[in-house]
PDB file of N, CA and C in Angstrom:
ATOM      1  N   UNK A   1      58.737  66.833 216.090  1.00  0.00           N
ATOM      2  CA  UNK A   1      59.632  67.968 216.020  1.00  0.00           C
ATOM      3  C   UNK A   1      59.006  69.050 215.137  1.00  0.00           C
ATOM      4  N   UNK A   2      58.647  70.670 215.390  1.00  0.00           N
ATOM      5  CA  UNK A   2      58.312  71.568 214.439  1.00  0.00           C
ATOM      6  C   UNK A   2      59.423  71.777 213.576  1.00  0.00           C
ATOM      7  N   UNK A   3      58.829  72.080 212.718  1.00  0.00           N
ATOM      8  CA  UNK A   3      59.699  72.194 211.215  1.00  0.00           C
ATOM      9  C   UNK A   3      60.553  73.688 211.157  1.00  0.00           C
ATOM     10  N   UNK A   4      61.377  73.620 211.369  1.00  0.00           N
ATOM     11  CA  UNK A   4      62.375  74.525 210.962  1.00  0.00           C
ATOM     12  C   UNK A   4      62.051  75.779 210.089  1.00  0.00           C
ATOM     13  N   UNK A   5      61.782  77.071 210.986  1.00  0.00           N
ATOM     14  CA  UNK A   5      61.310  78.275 209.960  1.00  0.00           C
ATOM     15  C   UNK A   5      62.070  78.643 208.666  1.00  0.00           C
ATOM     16  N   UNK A   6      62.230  79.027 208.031  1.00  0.00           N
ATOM     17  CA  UNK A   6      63.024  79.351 206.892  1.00  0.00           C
ATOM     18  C   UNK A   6      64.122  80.365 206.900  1.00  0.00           C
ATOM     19  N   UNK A   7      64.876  80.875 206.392  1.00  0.00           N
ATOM     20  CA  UNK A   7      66.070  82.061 207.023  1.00  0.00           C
ATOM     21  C   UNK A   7      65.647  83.089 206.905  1.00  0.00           C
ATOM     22  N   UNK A   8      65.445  84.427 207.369  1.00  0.00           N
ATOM     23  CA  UNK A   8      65.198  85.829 207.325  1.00  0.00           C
ATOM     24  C   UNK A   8      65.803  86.043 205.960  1.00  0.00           C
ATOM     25  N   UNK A   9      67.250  85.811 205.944  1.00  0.00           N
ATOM     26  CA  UNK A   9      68.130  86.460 205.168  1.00  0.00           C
ATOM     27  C   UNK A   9      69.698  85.419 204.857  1.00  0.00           C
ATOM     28  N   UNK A  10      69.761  85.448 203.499  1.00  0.00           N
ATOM     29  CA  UNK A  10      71.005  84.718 202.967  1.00  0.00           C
ATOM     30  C   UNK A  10      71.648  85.762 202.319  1.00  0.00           C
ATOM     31  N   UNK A  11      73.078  85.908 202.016  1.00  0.00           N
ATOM     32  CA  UNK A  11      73.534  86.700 201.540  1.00  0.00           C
ATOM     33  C   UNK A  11      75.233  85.962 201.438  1.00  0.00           C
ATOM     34  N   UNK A  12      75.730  86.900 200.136  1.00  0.00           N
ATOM     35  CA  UNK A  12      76.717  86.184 200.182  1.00  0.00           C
ATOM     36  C   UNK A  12      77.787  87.039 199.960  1.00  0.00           C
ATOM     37  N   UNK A  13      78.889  86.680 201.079  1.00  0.00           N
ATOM     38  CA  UNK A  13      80.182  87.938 201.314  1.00  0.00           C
ATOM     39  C   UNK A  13      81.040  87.073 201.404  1.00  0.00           C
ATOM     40  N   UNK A  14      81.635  88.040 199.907  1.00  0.00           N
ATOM     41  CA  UNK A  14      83.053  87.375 200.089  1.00  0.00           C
ATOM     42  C   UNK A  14      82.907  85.920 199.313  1.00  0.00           C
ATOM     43  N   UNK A  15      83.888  85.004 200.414  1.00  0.00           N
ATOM     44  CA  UNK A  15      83.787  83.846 200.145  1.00  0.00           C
ATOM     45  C   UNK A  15      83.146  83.186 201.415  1.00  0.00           C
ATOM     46  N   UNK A  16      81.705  83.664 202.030  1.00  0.00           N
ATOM     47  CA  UNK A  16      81.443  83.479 203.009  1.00  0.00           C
ATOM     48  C   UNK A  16      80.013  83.540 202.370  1.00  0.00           C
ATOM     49  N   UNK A  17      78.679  82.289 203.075  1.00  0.00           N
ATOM     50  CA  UNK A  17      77.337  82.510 202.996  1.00  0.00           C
ATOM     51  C   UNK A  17      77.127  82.868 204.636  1.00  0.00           C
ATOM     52  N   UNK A  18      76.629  83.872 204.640  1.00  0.00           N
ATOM     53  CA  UNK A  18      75.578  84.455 205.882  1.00  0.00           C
ATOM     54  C   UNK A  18      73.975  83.889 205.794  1.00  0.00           C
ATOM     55  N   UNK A  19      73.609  83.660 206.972  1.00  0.00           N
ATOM     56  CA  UNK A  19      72.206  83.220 206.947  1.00  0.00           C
ATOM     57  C   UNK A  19      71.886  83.703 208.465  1.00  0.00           C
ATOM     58  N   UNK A  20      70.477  84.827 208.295  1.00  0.00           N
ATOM     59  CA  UNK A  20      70.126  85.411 209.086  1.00  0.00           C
ATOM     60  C   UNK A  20      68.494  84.308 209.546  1.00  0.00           C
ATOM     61  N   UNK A  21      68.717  83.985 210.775  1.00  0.00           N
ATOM     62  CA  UNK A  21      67.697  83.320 211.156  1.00  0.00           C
ATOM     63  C   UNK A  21      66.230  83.649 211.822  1.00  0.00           C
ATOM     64  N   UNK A  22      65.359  83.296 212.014  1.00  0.00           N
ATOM     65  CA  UNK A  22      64.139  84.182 212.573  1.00  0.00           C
ATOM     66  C   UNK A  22      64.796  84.159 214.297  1.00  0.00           C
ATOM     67  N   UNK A  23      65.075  83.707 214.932  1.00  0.00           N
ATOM     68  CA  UNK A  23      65.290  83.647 216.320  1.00  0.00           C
ATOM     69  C   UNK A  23      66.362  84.859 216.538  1.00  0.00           C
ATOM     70  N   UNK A  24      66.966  85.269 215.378  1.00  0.00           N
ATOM     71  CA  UNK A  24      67.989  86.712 215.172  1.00  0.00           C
ATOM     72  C   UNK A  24      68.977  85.294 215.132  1.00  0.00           C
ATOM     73  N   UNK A  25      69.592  84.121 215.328  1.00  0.00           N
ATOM     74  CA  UNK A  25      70.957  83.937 215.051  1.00  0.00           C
ATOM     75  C   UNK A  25      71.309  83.938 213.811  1.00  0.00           C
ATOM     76  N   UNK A  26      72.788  84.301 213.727  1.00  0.00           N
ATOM     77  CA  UNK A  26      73.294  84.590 212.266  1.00  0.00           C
ATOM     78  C   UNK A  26      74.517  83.446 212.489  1.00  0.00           C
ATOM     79  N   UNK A  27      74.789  82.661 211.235  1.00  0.00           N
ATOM     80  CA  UNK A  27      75.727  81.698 211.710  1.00  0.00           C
ATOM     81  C   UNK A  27      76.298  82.361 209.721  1.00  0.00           C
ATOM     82  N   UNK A  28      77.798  82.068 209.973  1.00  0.00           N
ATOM     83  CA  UNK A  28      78.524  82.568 208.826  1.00  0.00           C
ATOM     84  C   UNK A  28      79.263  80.726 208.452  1.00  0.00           C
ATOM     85  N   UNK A  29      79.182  80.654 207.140  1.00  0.00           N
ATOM     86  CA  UNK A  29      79.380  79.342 206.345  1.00  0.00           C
ATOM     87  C   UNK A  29      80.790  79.587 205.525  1.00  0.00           C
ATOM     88  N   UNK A  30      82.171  79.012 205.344  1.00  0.00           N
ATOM     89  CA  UNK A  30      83.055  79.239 204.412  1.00  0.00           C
ATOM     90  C   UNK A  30      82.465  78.419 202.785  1.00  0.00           C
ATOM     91  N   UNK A  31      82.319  79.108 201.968  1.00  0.00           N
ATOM     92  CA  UNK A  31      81.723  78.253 200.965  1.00  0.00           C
ATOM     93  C   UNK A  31      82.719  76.863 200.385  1.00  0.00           C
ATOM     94  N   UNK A  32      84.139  76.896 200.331  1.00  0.00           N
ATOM     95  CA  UNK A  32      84.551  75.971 200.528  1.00  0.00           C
ATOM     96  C   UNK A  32      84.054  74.759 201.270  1.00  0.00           C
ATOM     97  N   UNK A  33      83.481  74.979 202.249  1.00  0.00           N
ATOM     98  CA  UNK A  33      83.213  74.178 203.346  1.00  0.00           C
ATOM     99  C   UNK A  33      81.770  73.596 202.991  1.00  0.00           C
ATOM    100  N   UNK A  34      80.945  74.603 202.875  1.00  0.00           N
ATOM    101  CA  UNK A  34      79.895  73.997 202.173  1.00  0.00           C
ATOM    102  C   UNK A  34      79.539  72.853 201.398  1.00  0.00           C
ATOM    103  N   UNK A  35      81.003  73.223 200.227  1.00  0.00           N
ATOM    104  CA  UNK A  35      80.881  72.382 198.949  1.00  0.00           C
ATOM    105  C   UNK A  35      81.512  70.988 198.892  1.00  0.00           C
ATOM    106  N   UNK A  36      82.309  70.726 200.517  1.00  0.00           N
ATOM    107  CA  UNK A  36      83.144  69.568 200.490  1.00  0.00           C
ATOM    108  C   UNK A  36      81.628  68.791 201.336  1.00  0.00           C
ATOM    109  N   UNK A  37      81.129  69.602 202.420  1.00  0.00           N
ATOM    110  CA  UNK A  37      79.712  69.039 203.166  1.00  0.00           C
ATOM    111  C   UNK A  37      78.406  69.147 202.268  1.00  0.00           C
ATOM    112  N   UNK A  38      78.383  69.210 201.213  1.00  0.00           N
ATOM    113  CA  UNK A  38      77.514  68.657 200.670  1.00  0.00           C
ATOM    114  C   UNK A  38      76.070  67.499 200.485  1.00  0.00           C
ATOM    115  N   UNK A  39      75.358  67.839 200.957  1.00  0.00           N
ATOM    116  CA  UNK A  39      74.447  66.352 201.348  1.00  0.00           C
ATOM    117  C   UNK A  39      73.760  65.339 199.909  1.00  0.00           C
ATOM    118  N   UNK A  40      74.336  65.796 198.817  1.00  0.00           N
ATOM    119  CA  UNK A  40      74.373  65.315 197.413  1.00  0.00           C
ATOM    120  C   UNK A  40      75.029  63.618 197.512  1.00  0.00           C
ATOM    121  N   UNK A  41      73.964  63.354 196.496  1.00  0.00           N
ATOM    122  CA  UNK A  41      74.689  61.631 196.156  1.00  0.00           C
ATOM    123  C   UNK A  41      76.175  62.081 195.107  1.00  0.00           C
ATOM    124  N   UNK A  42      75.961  63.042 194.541  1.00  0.00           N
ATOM    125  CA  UNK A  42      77.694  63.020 193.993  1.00  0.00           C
ATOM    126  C   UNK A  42      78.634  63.225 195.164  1.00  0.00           C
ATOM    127  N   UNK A  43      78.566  63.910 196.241  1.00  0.00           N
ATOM    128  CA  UNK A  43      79.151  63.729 196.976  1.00  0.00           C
ATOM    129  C   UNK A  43      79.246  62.907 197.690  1.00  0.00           C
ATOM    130  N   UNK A  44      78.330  62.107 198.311  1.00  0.00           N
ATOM    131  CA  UNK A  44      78.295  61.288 199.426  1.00  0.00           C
ATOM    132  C   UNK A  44      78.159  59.889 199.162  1.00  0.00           C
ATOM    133  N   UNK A  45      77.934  59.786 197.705  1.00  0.00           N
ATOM    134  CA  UNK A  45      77.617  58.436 196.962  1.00  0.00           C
ATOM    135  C   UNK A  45      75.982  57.715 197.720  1.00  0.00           C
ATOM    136  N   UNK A  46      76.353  56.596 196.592  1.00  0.00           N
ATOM    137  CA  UNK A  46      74.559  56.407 196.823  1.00  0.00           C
ATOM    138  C   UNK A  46      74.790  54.658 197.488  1.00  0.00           C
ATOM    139  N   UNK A  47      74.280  54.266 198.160  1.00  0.00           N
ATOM    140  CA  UNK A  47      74.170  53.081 198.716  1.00  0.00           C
ATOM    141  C   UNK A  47      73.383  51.691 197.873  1.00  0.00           C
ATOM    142  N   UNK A  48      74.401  50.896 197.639  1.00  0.00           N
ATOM    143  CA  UNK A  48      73.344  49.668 196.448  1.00  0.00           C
ATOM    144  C   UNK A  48      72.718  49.007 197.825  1.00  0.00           C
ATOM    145  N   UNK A  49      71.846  48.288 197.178  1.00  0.00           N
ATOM    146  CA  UNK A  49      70.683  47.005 198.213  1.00  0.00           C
ATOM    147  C   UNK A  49      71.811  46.201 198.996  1.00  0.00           C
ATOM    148  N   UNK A  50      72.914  46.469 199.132  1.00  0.00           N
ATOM    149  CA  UNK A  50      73.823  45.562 200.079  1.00  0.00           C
ATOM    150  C   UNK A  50      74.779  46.542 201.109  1.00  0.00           C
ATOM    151  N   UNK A  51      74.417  47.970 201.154  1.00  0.00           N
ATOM    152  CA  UNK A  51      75.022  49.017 201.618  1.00  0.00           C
ATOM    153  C   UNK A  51      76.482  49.547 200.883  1.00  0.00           C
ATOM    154  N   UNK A  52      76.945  49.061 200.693  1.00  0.00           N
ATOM    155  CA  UNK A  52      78.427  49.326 199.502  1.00  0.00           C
ATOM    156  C   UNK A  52      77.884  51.139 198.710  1.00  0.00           C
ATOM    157  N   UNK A  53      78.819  52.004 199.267  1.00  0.00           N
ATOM    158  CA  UNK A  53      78.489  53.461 199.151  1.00  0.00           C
ATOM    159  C   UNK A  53      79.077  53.321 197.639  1.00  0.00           C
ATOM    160  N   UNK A  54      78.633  54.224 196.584  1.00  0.00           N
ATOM    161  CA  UNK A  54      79.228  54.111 195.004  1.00  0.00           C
ATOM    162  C   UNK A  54      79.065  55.527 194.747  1.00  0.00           C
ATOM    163  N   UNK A  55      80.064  56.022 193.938  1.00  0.00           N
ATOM    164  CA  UNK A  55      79.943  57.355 193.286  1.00  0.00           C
ATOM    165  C   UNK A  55      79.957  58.532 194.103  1.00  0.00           C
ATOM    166  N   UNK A  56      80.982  58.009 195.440  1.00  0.00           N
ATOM    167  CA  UNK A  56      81.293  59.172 196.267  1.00  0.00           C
ATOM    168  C   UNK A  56      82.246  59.924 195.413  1.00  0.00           C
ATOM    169  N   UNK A  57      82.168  61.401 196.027  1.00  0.00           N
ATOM    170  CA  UNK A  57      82.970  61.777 195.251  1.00  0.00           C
ATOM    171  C   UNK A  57      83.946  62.010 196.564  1.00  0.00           C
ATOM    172  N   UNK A  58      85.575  61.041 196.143  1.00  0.00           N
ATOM    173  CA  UNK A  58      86.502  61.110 197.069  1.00  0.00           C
ATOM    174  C   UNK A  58      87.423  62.480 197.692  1.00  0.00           C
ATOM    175  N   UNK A  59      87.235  63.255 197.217  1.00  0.00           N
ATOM    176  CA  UNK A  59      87.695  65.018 197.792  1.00  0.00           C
ATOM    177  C   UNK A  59      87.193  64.968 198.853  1.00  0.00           C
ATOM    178  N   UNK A  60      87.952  65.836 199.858  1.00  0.00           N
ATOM    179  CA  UNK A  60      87.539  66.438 201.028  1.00  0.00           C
ATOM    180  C   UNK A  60      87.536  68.053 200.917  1.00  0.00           C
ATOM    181  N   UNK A  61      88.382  68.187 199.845  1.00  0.00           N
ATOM    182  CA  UNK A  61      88.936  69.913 199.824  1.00  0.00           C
ATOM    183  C   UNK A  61      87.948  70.192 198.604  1.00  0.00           C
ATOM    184  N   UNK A  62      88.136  71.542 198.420  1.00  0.00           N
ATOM    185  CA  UNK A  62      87.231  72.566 197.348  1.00  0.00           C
ATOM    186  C   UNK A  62      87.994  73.497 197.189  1.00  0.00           C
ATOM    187  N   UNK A  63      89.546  73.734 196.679  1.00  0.00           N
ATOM    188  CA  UNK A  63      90.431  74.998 196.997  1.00  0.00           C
ATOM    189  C   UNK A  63      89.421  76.070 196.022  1.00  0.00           C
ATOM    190  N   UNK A  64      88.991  77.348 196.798  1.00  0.00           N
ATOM    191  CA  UNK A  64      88.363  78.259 195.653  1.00  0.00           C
ATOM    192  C   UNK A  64      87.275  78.244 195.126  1.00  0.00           C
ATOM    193  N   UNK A  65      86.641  77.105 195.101  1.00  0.00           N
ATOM    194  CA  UNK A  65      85.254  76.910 195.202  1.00  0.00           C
ATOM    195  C   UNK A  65      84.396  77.920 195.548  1.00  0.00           C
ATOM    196  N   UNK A  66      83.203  78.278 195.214  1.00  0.00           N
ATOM    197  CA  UNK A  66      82.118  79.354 195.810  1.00  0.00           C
ATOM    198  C   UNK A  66      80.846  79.475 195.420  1.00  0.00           C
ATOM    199  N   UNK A  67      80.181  80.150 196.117  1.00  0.00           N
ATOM    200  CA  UNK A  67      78.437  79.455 195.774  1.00  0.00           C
ATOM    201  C   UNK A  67      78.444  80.917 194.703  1.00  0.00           C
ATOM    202  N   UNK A  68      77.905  80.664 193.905  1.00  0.00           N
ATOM    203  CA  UNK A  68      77.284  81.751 192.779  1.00  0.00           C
ATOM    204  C   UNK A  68      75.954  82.364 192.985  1.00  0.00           C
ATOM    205  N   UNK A  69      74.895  81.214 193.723  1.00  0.00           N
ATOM    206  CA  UNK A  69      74.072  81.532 193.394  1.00  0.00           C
ATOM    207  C   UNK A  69      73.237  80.665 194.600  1.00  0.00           C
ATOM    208  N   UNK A  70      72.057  80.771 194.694  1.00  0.00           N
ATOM    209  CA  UNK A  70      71.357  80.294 195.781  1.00  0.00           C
ATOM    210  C   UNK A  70      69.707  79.854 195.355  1.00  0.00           C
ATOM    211  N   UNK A  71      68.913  78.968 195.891  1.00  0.00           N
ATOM    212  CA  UNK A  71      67.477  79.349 195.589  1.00  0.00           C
ATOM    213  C   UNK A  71      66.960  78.515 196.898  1.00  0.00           C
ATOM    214  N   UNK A  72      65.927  79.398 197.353  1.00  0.00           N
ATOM    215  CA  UNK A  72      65.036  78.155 198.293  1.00  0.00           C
ATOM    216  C   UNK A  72      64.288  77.061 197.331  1.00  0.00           C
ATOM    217  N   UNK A  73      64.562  75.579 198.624  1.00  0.00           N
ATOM    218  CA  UNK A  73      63.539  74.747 198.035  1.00  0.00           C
ATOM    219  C   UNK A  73      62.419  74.513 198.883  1.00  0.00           C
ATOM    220  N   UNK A  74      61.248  74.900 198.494  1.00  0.00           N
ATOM    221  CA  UNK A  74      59.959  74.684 199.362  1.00  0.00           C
ATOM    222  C   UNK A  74      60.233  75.745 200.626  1.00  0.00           C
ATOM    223  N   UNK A  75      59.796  75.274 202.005  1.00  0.00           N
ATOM    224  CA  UNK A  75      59.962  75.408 202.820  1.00  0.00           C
ATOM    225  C   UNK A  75      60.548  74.927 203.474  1.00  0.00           C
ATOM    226  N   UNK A  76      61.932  74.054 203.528  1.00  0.00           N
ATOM    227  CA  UNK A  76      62.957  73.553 204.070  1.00  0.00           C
ATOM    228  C   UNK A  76      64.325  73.068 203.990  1.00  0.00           C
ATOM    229  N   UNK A  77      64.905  73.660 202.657  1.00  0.00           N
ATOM    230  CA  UNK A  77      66.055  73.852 202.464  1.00  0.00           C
ATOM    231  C   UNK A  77      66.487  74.903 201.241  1.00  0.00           C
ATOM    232  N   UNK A  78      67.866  74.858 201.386  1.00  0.00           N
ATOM    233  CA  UNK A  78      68.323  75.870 200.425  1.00  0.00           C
ATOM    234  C   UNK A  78      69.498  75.199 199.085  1.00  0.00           C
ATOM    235  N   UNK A  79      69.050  75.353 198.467  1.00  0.00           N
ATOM    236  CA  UNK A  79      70.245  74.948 197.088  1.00  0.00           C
ATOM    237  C   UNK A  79      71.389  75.994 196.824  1.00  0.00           C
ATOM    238  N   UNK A  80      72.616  75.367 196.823  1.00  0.00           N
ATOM    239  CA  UNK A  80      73.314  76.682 196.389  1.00  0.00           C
ATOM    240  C   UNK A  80      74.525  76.252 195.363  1.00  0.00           C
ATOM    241  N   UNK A  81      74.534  76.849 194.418  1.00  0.00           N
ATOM    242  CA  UNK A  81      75.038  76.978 193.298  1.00  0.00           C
ATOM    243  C   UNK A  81      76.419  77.194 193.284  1.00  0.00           C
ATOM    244  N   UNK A  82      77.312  76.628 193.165  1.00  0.00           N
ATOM    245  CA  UNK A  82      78.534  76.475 193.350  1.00  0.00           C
ATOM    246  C   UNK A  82      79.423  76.717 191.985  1.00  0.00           C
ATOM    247  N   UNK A  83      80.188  77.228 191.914  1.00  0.00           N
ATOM    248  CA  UNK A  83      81.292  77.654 190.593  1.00  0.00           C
ATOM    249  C   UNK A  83      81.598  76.835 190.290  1.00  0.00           C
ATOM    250  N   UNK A  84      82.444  75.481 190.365  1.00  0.00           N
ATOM    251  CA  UNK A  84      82.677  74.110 189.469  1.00  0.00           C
ATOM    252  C   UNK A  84      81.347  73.436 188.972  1.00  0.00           C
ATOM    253  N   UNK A  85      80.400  74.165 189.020  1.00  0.00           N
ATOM    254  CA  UNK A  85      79.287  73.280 188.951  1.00  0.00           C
ATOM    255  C   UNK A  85      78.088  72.419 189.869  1.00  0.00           C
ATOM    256  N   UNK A  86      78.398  72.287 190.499  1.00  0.00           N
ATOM    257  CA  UNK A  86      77.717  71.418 191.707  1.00  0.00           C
ATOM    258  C   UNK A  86      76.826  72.258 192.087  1.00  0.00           C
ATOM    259  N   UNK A  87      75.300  71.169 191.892  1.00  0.00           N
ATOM    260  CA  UNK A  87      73.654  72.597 192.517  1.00  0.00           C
ATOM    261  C   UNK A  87      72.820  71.085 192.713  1.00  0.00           C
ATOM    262  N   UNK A  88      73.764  69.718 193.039  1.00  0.00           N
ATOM    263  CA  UNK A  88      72.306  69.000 193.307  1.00  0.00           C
ATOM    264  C   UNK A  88      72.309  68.582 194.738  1.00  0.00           C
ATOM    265  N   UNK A  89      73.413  69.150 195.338  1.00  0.00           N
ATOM    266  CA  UNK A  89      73.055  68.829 197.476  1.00  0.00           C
ATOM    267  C   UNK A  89      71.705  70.139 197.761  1.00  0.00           C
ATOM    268  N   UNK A  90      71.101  69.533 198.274  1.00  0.00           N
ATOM    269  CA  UNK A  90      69.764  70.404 199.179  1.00  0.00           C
ATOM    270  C   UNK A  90      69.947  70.458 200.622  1.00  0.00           C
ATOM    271  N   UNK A  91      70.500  71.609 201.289  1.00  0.00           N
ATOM    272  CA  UNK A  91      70.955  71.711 202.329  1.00  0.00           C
ATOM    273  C   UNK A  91      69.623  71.988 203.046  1.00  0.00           C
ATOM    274  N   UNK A  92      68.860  71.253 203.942  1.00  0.00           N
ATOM    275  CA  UNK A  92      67.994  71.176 204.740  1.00  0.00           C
ATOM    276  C   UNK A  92      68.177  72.458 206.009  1.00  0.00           C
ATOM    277  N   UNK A  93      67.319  73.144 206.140  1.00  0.00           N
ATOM    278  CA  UNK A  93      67.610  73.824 207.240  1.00  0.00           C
ATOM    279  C   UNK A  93      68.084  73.272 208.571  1.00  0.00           C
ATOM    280  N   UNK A  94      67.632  71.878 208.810  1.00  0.00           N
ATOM    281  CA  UNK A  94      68.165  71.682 210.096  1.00  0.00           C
ATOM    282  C   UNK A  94      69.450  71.066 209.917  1.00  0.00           C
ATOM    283  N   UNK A  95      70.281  70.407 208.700  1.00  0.00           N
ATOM    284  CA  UNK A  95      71.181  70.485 208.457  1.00  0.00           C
ATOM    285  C   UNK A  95      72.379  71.893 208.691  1.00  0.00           C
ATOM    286  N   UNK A  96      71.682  72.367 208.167  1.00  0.00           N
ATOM    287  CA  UNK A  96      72.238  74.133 208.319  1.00  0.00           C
ATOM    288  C   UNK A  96      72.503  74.515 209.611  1.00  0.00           C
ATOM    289  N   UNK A  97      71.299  74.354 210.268  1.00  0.00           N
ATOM    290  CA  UNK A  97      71.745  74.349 211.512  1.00  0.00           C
ATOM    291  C   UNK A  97      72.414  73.473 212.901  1.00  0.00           C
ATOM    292  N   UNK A  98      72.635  72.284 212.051  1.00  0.00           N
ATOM    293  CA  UNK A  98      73.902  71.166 212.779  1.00  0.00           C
ATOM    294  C   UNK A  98      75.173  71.884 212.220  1.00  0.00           C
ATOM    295  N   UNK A  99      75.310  72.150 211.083  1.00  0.00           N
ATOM    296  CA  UNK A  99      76.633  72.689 210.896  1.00  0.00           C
ATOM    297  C   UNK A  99      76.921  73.827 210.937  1.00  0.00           C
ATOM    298  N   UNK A 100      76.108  74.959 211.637  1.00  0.00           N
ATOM    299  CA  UNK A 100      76.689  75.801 212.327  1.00  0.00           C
ATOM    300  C   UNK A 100      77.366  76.007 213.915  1.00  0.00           C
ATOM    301  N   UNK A 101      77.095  74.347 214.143  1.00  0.00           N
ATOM    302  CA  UNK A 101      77.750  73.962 215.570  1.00  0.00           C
ATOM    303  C   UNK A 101      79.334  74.028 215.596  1.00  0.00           C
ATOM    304  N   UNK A 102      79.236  73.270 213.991  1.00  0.00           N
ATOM    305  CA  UNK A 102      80.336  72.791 213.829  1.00  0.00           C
ATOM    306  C   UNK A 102      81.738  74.235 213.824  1.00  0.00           C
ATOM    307  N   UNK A 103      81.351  74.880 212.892  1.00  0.00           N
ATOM    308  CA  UNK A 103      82.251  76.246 212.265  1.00  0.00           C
ATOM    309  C   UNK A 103      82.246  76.987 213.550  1.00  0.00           C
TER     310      UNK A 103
END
């Protein structure tokens, strides 16, 4: 599979992340939404040697939540900085782009 180009353009409106893609698609993110889909072991918990998930974090909601802040990592995902705190999910571009199927 080729590796996923990087975004033209991120920007952040509102309570909304925009991400402008090289192919021109633009897919719009609720940052709420972001922060409950998270691909972080605080969120998603971490799996012991017997599969048993630990240290999920049980929320589904984020009322108000919002990204502050953003940084690329490398060449294949984006970190984004969230107002309660939360900056350790690394949203993979092709992640990014499964869940713009979704919204």
């Amino acid at each position: 599979m080729a590796a996923i180009p990087p975004p033209e353009a991120i920007s952040l409106i509102g309570d909304t992340v925009a991400i402008k893609w090289p192919d021109g698609q633009e897919d719009y993110f609720p940052m709420e939404r972001l922060r409950a889909l998270s691909p972080s072991a605080d969120n998603i918990g971490e799996p012991d040697i017997f599969g048993n998930i630990h240290g999920a974090d049980p929320r589904t909601e984020f009322p108000g939540v919002t990204v502050t802040d953003f940084e690329l990592v490398g060449r294949y995902a984006v970190r984004f900085i969230f107002s309660d705190g939360h900056q350790t999910g690394l949203f993979s571009f092709e992640y990014l782009l499964e869940l713009s199927k979704e919204m």
